[in-house]
N, C-alpha and C. Protein backbone atom coordinates (compact mmCIF):
# COMPACT_ATOMS: atom_id res chain seq x y z
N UNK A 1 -14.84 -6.31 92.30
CA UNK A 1 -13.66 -7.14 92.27
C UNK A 1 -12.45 -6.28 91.90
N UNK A 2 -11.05 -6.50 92.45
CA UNK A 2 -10.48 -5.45 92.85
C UNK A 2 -9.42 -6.48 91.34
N UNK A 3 -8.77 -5.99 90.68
CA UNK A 3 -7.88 -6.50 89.73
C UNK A 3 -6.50 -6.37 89.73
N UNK A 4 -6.27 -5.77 91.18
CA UNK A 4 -4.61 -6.03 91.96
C UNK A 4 -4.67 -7.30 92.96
N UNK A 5 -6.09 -7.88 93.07
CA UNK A 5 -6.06 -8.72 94.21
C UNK A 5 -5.50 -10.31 93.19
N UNK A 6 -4.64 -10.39 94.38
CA UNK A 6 -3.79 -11.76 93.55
C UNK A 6 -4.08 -12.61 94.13
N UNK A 7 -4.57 -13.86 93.75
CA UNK A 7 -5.16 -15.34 94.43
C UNK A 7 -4.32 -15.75 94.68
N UNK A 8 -4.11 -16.62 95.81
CA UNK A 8 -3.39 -17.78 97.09
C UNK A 8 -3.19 -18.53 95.71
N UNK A 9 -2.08 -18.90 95.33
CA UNK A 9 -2.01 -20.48 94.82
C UNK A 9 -0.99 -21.39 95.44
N UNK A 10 -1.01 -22.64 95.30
CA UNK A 10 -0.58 -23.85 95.82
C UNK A 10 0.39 -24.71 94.76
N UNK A 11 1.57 -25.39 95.71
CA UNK A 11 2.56 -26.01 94.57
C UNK A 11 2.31 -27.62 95.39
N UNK A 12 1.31 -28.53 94.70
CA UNK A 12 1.31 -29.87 94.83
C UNK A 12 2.36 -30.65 94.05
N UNK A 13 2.96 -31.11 94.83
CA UNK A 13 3.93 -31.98 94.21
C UNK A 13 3.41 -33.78 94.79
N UNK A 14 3.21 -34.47 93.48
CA UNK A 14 2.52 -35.95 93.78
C UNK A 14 3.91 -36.69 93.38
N UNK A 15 4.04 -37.85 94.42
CA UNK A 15 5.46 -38.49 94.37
C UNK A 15 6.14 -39.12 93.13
N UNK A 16 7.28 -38.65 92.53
CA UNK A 16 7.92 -39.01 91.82
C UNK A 16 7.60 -38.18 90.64
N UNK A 17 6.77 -37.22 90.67
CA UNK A 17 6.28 -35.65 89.75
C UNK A 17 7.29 -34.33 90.25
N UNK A 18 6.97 -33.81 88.60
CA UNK A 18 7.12 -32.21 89.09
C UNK A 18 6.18 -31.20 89.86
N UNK A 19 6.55 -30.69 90.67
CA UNK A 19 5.24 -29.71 91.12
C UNK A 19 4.37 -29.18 90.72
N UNK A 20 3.49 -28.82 90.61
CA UNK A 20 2.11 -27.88 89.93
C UNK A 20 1.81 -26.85 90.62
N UNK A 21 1.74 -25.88 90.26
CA UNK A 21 0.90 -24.71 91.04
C UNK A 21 -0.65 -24.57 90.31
N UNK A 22 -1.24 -24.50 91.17
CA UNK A 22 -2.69 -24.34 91.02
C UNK A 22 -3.50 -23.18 91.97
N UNK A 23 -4.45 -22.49 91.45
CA UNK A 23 -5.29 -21.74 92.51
C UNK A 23 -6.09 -22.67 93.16
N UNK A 24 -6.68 -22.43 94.50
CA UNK A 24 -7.50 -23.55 95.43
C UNK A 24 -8.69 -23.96 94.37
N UNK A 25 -9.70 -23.06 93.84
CA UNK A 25 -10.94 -23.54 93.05
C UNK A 25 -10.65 -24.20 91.70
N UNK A 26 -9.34 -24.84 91.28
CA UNK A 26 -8.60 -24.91 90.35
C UNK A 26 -8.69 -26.43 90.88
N UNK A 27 -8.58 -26.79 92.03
CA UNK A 27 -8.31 -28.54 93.33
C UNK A 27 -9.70 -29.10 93.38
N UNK A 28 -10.15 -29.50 92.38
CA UNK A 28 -11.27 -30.64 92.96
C UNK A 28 -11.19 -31.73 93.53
N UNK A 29 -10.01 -32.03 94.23
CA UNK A 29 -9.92 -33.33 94.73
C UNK A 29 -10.67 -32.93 96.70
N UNK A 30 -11.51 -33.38 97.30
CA UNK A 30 -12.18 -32.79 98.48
C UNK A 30 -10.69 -33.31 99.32
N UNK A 31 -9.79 -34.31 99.08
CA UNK A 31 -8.72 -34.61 100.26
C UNK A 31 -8.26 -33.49 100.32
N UNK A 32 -6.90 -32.87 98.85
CA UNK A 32 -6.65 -31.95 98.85
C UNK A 32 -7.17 -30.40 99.58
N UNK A 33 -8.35 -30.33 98.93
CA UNK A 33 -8.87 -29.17 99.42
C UNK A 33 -8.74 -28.54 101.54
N UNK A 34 -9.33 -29.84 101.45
CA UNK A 34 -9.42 -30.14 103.38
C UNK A 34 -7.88 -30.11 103.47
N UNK A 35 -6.79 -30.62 102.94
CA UNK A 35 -5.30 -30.29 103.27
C UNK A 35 -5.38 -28.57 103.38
N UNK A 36 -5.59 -27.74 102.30
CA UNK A 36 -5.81 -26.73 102.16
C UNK A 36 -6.29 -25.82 103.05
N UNK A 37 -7.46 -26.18 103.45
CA UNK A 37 -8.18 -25.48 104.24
C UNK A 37 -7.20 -25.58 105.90
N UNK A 38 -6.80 -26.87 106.19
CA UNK A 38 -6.01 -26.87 107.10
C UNK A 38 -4.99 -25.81 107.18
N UNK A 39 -4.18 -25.80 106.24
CA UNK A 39 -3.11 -24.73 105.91
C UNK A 39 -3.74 -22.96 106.24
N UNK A 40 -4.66 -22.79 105.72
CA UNK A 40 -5.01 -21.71 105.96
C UNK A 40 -5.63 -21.38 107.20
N UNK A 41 -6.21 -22.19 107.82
CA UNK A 41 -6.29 -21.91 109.43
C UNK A 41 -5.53 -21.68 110.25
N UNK A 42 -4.06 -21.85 109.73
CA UNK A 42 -3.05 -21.87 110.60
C UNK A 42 -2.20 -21.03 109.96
N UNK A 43 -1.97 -19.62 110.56
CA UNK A 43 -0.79 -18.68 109.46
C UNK A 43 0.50 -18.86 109.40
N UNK A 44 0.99 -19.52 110.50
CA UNK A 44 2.07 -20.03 110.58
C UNK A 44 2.41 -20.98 109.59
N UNK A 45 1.48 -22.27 109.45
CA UNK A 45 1.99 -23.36 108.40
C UNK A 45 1.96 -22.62 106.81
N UNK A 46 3.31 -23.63 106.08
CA UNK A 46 3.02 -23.19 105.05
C UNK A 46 2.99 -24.17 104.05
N UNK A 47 2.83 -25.61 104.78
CA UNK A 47 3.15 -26.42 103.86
C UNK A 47 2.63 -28.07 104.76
N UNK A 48 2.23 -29.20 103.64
CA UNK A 48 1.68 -30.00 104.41
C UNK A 48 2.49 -31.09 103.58
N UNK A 49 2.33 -32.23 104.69
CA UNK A 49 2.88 -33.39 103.30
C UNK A 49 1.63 -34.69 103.74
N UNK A 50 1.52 -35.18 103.03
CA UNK A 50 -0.23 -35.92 103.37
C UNK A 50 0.31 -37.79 103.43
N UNK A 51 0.02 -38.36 104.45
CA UNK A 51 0.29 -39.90 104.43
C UNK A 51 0.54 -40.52 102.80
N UNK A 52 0.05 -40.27 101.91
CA UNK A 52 0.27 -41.25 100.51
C UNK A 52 1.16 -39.80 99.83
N UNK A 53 2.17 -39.21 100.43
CA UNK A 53 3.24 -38.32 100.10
C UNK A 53 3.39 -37.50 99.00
N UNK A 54 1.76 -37.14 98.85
CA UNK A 54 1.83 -35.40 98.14
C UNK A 54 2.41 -34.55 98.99
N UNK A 55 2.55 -33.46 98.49
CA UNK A 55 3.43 -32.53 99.34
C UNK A 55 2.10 -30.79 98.74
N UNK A 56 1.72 -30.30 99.92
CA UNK A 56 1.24 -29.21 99.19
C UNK A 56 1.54 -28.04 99.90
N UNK A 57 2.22 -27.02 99.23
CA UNK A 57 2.70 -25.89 99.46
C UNK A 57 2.29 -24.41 99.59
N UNK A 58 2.28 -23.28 100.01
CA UNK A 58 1.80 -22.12 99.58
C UNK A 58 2.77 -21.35 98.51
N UNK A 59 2.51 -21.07 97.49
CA UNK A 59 3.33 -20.94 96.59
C UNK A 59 3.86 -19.42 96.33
């Protein structure tokens, strides 16, 4: 394990909150995660906003 390698984290913002940043194994919610995983299949996206209007970001 390399100790320059810096983990992906994420800025969920849940409506009418401040944002959170979290690392992915940090997200036990399985919706979230699958938002997540979406995001990273795609290098282009960097950001999702989900029907009940979390917002999750690459941070």
């Amino acid at each position: 394990m390399n100790a320059n390698t810096t983990e992906k984290r994420y800025e969920i913002t849940f409506p009418g909150q401040a944002p959170v940043q979290l690392a992915k194994d940090q997200i036990l919610s399985p919706t979230l995660r699958r938002a997540i995983d979406n995001i990273e299949r795609e290098p282009a996206r960097v950001g999702v906003t989900l029907k009940n209007g979390i917002r999750i970001n690459v941070a």
